[in-house]
N, C-alpha and C. Protein backbone atom coordinates (compact mmCIF):
# COMPACT_ATOMS: atom_id res chain seq x y z
N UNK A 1 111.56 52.47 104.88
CA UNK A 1 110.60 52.21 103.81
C UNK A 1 111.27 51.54 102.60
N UNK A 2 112.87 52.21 102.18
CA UNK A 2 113.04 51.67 100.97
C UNK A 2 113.34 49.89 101.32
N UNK A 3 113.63 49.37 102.97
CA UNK A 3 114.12 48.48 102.55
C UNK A 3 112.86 47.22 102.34
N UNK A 4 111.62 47.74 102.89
CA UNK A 4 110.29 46.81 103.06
C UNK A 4 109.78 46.77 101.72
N UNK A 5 110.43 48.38 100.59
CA UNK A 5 110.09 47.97 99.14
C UNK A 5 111.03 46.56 98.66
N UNK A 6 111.96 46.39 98.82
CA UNK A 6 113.06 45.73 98.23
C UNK A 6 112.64 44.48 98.79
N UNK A 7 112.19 44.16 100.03
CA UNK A 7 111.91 42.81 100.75
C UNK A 7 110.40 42.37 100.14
N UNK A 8 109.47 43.45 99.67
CA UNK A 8 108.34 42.90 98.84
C UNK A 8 108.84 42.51 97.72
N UNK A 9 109.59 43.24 96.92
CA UNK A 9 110.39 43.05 95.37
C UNK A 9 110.65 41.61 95.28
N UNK A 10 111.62 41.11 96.39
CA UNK A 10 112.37 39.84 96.64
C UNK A 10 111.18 38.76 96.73
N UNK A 11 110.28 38.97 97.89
CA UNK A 11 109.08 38.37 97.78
C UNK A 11 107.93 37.38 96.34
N UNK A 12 108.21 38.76 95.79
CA UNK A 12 107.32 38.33 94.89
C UNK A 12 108.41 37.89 94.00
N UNK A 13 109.47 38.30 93.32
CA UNK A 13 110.86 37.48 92.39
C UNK A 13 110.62 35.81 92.89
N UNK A 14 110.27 36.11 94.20
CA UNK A 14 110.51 33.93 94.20
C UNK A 14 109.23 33.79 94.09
N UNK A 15 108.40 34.29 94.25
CA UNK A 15 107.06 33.74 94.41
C UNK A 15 106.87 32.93 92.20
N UNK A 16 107.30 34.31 91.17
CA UNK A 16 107.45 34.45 89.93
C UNK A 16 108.59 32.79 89.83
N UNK A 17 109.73 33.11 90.09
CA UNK A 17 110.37 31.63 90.15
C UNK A 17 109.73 30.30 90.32
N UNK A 18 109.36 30.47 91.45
CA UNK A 18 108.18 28.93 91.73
C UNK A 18 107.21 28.88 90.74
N UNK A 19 106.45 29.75 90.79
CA UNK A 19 105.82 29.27 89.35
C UNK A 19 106.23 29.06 88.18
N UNK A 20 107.35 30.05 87.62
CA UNK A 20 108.34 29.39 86.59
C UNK A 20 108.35 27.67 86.55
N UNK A 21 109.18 27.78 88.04
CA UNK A 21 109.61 26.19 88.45
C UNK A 21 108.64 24.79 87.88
N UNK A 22 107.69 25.30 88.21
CA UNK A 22 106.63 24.17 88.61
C UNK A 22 105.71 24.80 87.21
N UNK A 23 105.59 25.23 86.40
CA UNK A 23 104.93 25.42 84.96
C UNK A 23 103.70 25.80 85.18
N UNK A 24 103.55 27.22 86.27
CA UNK A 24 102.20 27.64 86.43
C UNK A 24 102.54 28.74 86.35
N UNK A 25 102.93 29.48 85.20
CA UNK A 25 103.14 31.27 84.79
C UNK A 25 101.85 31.38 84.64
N UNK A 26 100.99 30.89 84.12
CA UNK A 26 99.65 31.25 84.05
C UNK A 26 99.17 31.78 85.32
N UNK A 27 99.78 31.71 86.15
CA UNK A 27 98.88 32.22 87.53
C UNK A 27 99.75 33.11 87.61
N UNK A 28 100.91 33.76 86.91
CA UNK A 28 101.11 35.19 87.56
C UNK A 28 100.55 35.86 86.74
N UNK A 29 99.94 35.60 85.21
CA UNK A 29 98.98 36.08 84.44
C UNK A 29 97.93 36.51 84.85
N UNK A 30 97.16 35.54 86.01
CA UNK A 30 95.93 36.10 86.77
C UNK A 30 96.16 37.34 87.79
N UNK A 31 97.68 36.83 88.42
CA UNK A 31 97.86 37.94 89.10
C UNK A 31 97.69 39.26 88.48
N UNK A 32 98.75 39.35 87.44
CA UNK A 32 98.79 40.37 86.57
C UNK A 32 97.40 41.43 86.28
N UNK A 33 96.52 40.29 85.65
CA UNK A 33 95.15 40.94 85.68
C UNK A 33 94.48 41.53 86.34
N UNK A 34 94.58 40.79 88.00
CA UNK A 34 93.72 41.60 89.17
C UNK A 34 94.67 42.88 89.54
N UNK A 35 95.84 43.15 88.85
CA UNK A 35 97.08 43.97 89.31
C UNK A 35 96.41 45.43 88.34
N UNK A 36 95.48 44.62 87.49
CA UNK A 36 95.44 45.94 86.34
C UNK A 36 94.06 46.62 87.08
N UNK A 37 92.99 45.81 87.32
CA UNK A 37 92.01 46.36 88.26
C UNK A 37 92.45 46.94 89.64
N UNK A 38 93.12 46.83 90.47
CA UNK A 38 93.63 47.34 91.28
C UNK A 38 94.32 48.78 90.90
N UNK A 39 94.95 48.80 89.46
CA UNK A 39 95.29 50.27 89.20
C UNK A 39 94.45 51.02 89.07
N UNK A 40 93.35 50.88 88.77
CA UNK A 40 92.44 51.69 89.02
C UNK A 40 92.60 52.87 90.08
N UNK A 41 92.45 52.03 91.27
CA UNK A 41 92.72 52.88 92.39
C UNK A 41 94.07 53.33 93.24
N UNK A 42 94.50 52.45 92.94
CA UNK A 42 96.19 52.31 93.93
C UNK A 42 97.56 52.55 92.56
N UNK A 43 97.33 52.69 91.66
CA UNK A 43 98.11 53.12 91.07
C UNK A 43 98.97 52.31 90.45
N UNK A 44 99.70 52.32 89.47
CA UNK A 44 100.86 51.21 89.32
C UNK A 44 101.77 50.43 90.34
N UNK A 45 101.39 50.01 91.02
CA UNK A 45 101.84 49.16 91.89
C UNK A 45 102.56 48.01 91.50
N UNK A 46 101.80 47.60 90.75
CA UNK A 46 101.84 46.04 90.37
C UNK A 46 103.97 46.08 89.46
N UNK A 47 104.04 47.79 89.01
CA UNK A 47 104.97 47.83 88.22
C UNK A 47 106.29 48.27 89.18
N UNK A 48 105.94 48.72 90.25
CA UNK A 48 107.04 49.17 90.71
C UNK A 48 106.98 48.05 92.38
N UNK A 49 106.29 47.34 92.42
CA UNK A 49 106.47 46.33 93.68
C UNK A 49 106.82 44.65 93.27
N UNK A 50 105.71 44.55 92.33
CA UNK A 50 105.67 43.23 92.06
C UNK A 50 106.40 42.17 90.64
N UNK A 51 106.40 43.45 89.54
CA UNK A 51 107.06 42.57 88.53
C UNK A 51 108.54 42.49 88.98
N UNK A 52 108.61 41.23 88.45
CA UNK A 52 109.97 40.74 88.30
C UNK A 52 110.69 41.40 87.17
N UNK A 53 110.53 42.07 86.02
CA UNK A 53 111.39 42.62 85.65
C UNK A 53 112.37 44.03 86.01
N UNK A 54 111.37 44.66 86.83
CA UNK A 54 110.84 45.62 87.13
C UNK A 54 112.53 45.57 88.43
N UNK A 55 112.23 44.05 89.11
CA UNK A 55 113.20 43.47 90.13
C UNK A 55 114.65 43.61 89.73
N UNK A 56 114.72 42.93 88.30
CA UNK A 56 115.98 42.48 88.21
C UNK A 56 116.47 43.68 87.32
N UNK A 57 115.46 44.53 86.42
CA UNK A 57 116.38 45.68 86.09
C UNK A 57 116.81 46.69 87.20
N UNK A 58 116.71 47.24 88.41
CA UNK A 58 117.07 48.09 89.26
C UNK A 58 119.20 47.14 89.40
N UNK A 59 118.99 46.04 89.85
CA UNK A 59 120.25 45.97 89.90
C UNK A 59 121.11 45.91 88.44
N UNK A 60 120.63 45.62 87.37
CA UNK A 60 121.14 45.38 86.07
C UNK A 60 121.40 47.42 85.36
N UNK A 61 120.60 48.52 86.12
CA UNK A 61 121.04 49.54 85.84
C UNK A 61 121.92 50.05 86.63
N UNK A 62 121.92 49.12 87.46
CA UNK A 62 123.70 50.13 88.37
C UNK A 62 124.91 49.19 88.16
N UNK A 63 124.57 48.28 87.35
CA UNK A 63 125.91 47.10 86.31
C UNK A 63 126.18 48.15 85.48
N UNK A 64 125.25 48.70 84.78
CA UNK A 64 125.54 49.44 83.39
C UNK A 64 125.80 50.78 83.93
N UNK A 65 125.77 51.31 84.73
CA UNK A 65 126.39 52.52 85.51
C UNK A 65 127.57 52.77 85.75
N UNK A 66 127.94 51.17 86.41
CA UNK A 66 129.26 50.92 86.75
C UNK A 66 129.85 50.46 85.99
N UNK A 67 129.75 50.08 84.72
CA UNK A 67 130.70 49.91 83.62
C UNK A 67 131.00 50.91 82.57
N UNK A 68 129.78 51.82 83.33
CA UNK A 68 129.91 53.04 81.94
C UNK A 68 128.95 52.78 80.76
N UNK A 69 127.94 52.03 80.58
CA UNK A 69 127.65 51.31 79.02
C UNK A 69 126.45 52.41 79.18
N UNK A 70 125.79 52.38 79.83
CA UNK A 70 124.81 52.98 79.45
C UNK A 70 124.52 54.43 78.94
N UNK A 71 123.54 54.58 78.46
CA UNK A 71 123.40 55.76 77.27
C UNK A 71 122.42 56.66 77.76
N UNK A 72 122.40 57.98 77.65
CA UNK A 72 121.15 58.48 78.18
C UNK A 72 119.89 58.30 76.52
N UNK A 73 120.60 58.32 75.66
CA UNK A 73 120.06 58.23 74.52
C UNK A 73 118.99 57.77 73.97
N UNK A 74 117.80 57.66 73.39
CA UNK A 74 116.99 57.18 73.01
C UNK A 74 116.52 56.62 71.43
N UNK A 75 116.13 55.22 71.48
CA UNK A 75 116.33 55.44 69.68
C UNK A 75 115.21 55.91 69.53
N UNK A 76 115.45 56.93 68.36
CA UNK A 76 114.23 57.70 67.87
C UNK A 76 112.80 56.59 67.51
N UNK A 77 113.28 55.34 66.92
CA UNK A 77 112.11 54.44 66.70
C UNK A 77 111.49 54.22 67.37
N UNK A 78 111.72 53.79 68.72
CA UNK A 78 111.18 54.18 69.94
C UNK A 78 109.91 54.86 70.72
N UNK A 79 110.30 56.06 70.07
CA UNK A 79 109.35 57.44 70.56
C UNK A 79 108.19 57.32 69.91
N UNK A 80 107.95 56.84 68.96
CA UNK A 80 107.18 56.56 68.48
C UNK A 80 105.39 56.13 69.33
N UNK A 81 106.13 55.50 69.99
CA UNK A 81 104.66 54.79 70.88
C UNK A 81 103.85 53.56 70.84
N UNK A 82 104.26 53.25 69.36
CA UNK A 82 103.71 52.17 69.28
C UNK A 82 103.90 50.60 69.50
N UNK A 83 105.79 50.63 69.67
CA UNK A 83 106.32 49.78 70.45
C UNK A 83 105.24 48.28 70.91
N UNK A 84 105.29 48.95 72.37
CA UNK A 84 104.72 48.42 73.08
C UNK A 84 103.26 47.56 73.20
N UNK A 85 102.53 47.90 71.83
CA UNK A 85 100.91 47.18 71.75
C UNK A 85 101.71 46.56 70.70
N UNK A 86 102.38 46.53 69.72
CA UNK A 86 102.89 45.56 68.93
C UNK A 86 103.79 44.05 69.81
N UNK A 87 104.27 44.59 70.87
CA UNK A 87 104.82 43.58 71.49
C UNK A 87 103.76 43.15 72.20
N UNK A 88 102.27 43.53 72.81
CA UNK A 88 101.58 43.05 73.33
C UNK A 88 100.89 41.92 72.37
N UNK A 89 100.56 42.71 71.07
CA UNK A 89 100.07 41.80 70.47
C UNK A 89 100.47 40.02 70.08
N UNK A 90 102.02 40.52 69.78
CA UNK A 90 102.43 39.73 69.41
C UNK A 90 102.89 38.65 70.70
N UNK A 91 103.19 39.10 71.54
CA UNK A 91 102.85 38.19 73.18
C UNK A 91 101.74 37.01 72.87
N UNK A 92 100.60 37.75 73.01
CA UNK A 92 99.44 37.20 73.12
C UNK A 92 99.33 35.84 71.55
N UNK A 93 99.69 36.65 70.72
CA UNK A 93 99.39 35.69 69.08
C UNK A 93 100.23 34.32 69.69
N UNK A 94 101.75 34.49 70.26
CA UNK A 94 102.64 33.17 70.09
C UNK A 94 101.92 32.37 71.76
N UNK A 95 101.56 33.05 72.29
CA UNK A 95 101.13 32.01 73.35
C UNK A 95 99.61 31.28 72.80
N UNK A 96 98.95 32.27 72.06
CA UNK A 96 97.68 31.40 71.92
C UNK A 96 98.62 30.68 70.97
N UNK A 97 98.97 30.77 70.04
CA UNK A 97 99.31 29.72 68.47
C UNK A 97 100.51 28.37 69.53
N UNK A 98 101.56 28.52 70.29
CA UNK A 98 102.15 27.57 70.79
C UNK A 98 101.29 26.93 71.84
N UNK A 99 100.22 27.22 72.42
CA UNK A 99 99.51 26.34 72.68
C UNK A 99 98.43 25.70 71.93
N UNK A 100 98.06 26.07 71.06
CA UNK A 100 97.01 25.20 70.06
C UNK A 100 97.46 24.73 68.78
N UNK A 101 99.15 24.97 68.49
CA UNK A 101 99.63 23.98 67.66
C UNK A 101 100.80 23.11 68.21
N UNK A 102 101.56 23.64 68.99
CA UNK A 102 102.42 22.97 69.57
C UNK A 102 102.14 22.12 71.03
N UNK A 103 101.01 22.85 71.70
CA UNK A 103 100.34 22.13 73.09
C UNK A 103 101.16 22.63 73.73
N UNK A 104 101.90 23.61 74.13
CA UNK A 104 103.10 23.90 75.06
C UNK A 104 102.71 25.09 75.39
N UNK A 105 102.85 25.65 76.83
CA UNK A 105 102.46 26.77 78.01
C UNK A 105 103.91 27.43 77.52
N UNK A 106 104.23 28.46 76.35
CA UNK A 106 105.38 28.55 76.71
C UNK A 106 105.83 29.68 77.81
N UNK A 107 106.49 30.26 78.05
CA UNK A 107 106.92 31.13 79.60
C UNK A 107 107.13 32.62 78.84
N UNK A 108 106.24 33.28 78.32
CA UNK A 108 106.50 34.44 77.66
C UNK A 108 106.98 35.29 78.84
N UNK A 109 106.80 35.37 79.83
CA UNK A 109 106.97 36.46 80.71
C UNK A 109 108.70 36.03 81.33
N UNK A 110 109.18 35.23 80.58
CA UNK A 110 110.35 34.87 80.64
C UNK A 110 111.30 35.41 79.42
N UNK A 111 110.84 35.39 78.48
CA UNK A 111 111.04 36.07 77.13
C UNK A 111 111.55 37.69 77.67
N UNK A 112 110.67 38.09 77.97
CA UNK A 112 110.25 39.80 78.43
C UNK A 112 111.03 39.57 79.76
N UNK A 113 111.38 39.12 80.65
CA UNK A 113 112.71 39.32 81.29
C UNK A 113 113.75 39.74 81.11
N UNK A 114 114.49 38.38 79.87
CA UNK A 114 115.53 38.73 79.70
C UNK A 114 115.95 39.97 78.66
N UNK A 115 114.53 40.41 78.01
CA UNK A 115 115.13 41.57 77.06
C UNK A 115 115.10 42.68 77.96
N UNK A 116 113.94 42.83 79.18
CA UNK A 116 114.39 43.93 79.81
C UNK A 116 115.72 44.31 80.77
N UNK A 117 116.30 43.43 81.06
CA UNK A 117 117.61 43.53 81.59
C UNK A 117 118.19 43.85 80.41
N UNK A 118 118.96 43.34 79.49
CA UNK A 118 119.46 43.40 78.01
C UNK A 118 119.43 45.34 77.84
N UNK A 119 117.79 45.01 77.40
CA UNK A 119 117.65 46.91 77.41
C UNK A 119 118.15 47.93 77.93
N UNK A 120 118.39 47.37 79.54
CA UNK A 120 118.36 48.40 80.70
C UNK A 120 119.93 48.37 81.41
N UNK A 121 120.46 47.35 80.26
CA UNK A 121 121.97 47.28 80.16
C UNK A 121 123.00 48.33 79.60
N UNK A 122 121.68 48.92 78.65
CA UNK A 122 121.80 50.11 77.73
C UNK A 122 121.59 50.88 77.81
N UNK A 123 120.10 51.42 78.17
CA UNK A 123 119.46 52.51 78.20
C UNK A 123 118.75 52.84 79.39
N UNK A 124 118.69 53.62 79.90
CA UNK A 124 117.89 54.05 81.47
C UNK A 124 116.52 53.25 81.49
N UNK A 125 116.23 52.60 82.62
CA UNK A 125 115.11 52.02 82.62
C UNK A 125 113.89 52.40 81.76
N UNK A 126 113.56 54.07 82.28
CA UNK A 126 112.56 54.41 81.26
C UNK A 126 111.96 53.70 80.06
N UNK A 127 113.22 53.74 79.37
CA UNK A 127 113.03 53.45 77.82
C UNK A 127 112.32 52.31 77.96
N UNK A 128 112.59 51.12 78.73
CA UNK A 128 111.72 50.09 78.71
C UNK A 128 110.44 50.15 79.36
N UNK A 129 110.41 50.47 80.21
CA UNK A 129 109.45 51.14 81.14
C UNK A 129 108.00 51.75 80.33
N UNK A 130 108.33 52.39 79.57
CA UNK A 130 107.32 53.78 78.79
C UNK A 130 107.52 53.19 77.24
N UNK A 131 108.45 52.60 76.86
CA UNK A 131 108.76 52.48 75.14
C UNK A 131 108.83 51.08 74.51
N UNK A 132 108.85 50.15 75.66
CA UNK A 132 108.83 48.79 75.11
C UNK A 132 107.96 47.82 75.70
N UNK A 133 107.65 47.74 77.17
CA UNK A 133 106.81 46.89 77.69
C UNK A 133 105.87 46.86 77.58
N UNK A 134 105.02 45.34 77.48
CA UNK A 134 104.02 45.06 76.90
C UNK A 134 103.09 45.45 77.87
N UNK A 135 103.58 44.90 78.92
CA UNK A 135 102.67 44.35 80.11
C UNK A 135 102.15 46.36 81.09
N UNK A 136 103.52 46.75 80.74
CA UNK A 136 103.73 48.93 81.05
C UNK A 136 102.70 49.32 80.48
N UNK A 137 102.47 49.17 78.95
CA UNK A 137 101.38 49.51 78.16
C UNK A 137 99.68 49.71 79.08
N UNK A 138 99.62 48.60 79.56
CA UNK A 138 98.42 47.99 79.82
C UNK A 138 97.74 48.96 81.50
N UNK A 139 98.77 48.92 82.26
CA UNK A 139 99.16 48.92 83.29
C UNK A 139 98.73 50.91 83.63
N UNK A 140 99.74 51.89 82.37
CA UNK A 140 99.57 52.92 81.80
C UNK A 140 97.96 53.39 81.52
N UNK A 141 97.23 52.53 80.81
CA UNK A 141 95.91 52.72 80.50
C UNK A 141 95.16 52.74 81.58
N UNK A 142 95.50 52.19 82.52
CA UNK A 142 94.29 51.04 83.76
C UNK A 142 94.18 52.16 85.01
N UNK A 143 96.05 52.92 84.95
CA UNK A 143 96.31 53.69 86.33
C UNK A 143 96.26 54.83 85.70
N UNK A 144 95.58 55.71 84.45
CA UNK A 144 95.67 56.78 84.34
C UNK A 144 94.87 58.01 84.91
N UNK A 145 94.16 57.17 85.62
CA UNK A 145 92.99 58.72 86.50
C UNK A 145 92.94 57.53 88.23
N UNK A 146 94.23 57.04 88.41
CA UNK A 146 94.45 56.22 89.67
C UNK A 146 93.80 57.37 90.76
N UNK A 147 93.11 56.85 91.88
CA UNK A 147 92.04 57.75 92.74
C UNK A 147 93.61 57.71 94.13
N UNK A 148 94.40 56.38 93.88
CA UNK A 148 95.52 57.10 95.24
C UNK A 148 96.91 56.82 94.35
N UNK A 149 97.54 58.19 94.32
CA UNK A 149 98.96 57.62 93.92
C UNK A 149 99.94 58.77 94.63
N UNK A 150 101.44 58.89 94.01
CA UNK A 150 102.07 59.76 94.71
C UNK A 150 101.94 61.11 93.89
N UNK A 151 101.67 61.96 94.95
CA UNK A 151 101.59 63.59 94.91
C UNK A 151 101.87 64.66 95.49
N UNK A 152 102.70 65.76 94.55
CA UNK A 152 103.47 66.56 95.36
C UNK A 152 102.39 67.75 95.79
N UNK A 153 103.20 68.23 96.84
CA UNK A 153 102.62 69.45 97.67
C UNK A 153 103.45 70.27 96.93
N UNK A 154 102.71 71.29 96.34
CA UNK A 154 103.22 72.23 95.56
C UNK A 154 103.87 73.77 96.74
N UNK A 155 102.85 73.83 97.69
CA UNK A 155 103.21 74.74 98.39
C UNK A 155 105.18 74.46 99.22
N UNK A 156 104.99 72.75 99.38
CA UNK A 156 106.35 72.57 100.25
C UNK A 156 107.31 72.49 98.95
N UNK A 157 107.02 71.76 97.89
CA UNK A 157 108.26 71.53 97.25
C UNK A 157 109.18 72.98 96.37
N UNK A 158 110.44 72.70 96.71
CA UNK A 158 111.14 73.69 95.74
C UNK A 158 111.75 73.39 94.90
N UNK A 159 111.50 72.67 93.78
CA UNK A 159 112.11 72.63 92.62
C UNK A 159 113.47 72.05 92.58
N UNK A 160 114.12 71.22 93.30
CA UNK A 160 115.35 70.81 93.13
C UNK A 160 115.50 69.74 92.31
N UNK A 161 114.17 69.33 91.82
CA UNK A 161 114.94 68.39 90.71
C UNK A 161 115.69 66.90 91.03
N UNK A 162 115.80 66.61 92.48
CA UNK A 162 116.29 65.46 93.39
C UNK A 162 115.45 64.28 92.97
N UNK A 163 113.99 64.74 92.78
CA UNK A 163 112.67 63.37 92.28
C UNK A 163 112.89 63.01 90.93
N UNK A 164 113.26 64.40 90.63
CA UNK A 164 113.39 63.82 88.80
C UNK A 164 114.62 62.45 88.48
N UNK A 165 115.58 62.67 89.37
CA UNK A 165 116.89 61.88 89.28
C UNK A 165 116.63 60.39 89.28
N UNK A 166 115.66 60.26 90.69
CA UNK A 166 115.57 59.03 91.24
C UNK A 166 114.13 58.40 90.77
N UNK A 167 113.15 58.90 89.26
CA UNK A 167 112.55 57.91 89.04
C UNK A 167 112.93 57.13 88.16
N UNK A 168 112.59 55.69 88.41
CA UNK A 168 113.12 55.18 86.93
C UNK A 168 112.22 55.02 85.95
N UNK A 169 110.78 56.01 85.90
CA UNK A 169 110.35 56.07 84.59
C UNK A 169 109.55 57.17 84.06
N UNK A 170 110.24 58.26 84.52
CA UNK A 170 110.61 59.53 84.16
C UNK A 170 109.12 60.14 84.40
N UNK A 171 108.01 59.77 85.21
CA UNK A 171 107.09 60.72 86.09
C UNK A 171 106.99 61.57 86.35
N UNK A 172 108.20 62.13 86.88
CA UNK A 172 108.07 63.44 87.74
C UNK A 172 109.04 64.32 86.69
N UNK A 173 108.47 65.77 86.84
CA UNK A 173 109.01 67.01 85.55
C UNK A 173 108.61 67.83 86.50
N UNK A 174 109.97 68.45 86.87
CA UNK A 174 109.94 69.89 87.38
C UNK A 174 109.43 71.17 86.52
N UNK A 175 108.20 71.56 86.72
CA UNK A 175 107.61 72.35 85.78
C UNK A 175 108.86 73.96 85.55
N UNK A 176 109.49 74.19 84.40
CA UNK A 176 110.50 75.08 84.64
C UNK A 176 109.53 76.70 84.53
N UNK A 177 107.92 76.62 84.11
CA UNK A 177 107.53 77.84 84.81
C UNK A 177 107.17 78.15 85.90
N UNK A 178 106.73 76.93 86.90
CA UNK A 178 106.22 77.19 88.33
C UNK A 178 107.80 76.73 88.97
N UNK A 179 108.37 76.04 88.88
CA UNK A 179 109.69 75.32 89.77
C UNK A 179 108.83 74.49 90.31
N UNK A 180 108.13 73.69 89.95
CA UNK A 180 107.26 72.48 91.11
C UNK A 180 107.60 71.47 90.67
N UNK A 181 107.58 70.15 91.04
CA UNK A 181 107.58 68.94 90.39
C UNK A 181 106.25 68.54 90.04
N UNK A 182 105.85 67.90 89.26
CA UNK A 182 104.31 67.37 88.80
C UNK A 182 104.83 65.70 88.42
N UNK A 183 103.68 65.18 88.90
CA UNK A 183 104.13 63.80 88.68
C UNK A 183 103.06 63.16 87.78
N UNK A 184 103.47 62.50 86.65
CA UNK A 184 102.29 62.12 86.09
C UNK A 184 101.97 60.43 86.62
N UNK A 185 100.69 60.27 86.82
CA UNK A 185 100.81 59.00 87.65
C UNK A 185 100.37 58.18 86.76
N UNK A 186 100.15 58.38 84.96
CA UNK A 186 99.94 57.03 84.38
C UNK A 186 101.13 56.24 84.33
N UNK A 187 102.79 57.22 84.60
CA UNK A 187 104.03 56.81 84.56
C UNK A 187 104.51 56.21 85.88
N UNK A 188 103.92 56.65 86.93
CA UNK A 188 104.54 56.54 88.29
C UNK A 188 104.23 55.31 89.15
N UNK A 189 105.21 54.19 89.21
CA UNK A 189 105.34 52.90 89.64
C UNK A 189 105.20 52.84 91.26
N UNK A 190 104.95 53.84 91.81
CA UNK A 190 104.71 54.37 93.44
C UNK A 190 105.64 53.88 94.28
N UNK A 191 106.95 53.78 93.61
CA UNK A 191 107.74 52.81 94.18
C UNK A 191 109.11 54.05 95.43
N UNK A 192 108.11 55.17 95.42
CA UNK A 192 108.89 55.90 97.06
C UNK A 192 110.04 56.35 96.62
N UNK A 193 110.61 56.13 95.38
CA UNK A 193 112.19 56.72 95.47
C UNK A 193 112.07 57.92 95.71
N UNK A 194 111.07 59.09 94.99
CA UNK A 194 110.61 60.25 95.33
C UNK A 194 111.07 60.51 96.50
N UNK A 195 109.86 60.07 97.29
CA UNK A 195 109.89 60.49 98.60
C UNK A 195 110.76 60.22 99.67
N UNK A 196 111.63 59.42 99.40
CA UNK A 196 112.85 58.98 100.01
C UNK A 196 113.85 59.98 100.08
N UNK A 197 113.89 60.78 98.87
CA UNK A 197 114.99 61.74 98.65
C UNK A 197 114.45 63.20 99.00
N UNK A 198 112.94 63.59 98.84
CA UNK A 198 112.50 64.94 98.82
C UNK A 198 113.33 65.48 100.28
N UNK A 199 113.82 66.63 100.23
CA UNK A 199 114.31 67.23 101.42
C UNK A 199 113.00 67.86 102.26
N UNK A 200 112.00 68.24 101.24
CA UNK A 200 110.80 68.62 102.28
C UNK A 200 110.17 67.88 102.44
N UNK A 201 110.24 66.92 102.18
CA UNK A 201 108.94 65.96 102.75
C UNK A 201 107.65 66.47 101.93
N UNK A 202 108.14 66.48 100.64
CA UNK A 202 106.54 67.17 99.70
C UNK A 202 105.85 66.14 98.90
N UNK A 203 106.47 64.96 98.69
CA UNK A 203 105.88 64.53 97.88
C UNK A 203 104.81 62.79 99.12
N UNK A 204 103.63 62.47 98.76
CA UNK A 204 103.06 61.74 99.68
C UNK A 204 101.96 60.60 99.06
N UNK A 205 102.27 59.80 99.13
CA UNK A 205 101.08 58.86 98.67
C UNK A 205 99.26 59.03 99.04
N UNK A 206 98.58 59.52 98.26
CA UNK A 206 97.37 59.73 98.58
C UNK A 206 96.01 60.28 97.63
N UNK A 207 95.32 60.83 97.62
CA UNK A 207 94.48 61.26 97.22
C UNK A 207 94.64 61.69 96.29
């Protein structure tokens, strides 16, 4: 399973390139959109299969692993919450204003690349994930009562804490009065690391 995630990941990274290439980001914009109606039901998908940032930070957090840089730390400004609709906003203001004063498509979703690598150079994915992305924000709202995502069996799981390790945007919380894991799925990118690692086989994409 993990490697058909990684071969979709790759998939869609060139698919994002070619359009780079050829000056049609606007159509991963559309994508994007039908990605947010689709959370509805299927859950953040769009965040843990298809973005490209999403791509290139997984290998850019085991650079910063392996050099030591990274921090578990969080800046308090951060926590805040509001981050993320300020960067949406302001997304949206410079693409409408550089196209109706300058005439130029510029590649915002190129912008928001390279700071999320940058970020995640630093700080555990999360932080970008939940505290800075524009596009997370949106995504968060759309998949918060998602009708299929991943969910643990409370009866199989025992509390080891193995799911908590391996998300990268901090979903799953071992409840320390029941010992269960609970996953919150406005956070959860459905991207299987979970279930890859559960020793019982508790956690399952569904209902």
């Amino acid at each position: 399973m993990k490697n058909i995630v990684n071969i979709i990941r790759i998939l869609f990274f060139g698919l994002f390139l070619f359009l780079l290439a050829n000056g049609k980001v606007k159509l991963w914009l559309v994508l994007f959109a039908a990605s947010l109606i689709a959370a509805l039901v299927f859950g953040r998908v769009y965040c843990g299969y298809i973005c490209p940032m999403n791509t290139l930070m997984i290998p850019a957090e085991r650079l910063s692993k392996g050099l030591k840089f990274q921090t578990s730390k969080t800046p308090s400004w951060l926590k805040k919450g509001y981050i993320p609709w300020i960067a949406l906003g302001l997304s949206i203001a410079v693409m409408i204003l550089s196209k109706r004063l300058l005439h130029l498509d510029l590649p915002i979703m190129l912008f928001w690349l390279v700071i999320s690598v940058l970020v995640t150079l630093r700080y555990k994915p999360e932080v970008f994930h939940n505290l800075i992305c524009p596009f997370g924000a949106l995504q968060k709202v759309f998949s918060r009562s998602a009708w299929l995502s991943e969910r643990v069996d409370k009866e199989a799981c025992v509390g080891c804490k193995l799911c908590e390790k391996v998300c990268p945007s901090n979903a799953i919380v071992v409840s320390p009065e029941y010992n269960r894991a609970v996953i919150d799925v406005s956070l959860c990118h459905q991207c299987t690391n979970c279930q890859n690692v559960c020793p019982k086989s508790a956690i399952h994409y569904g209902k």
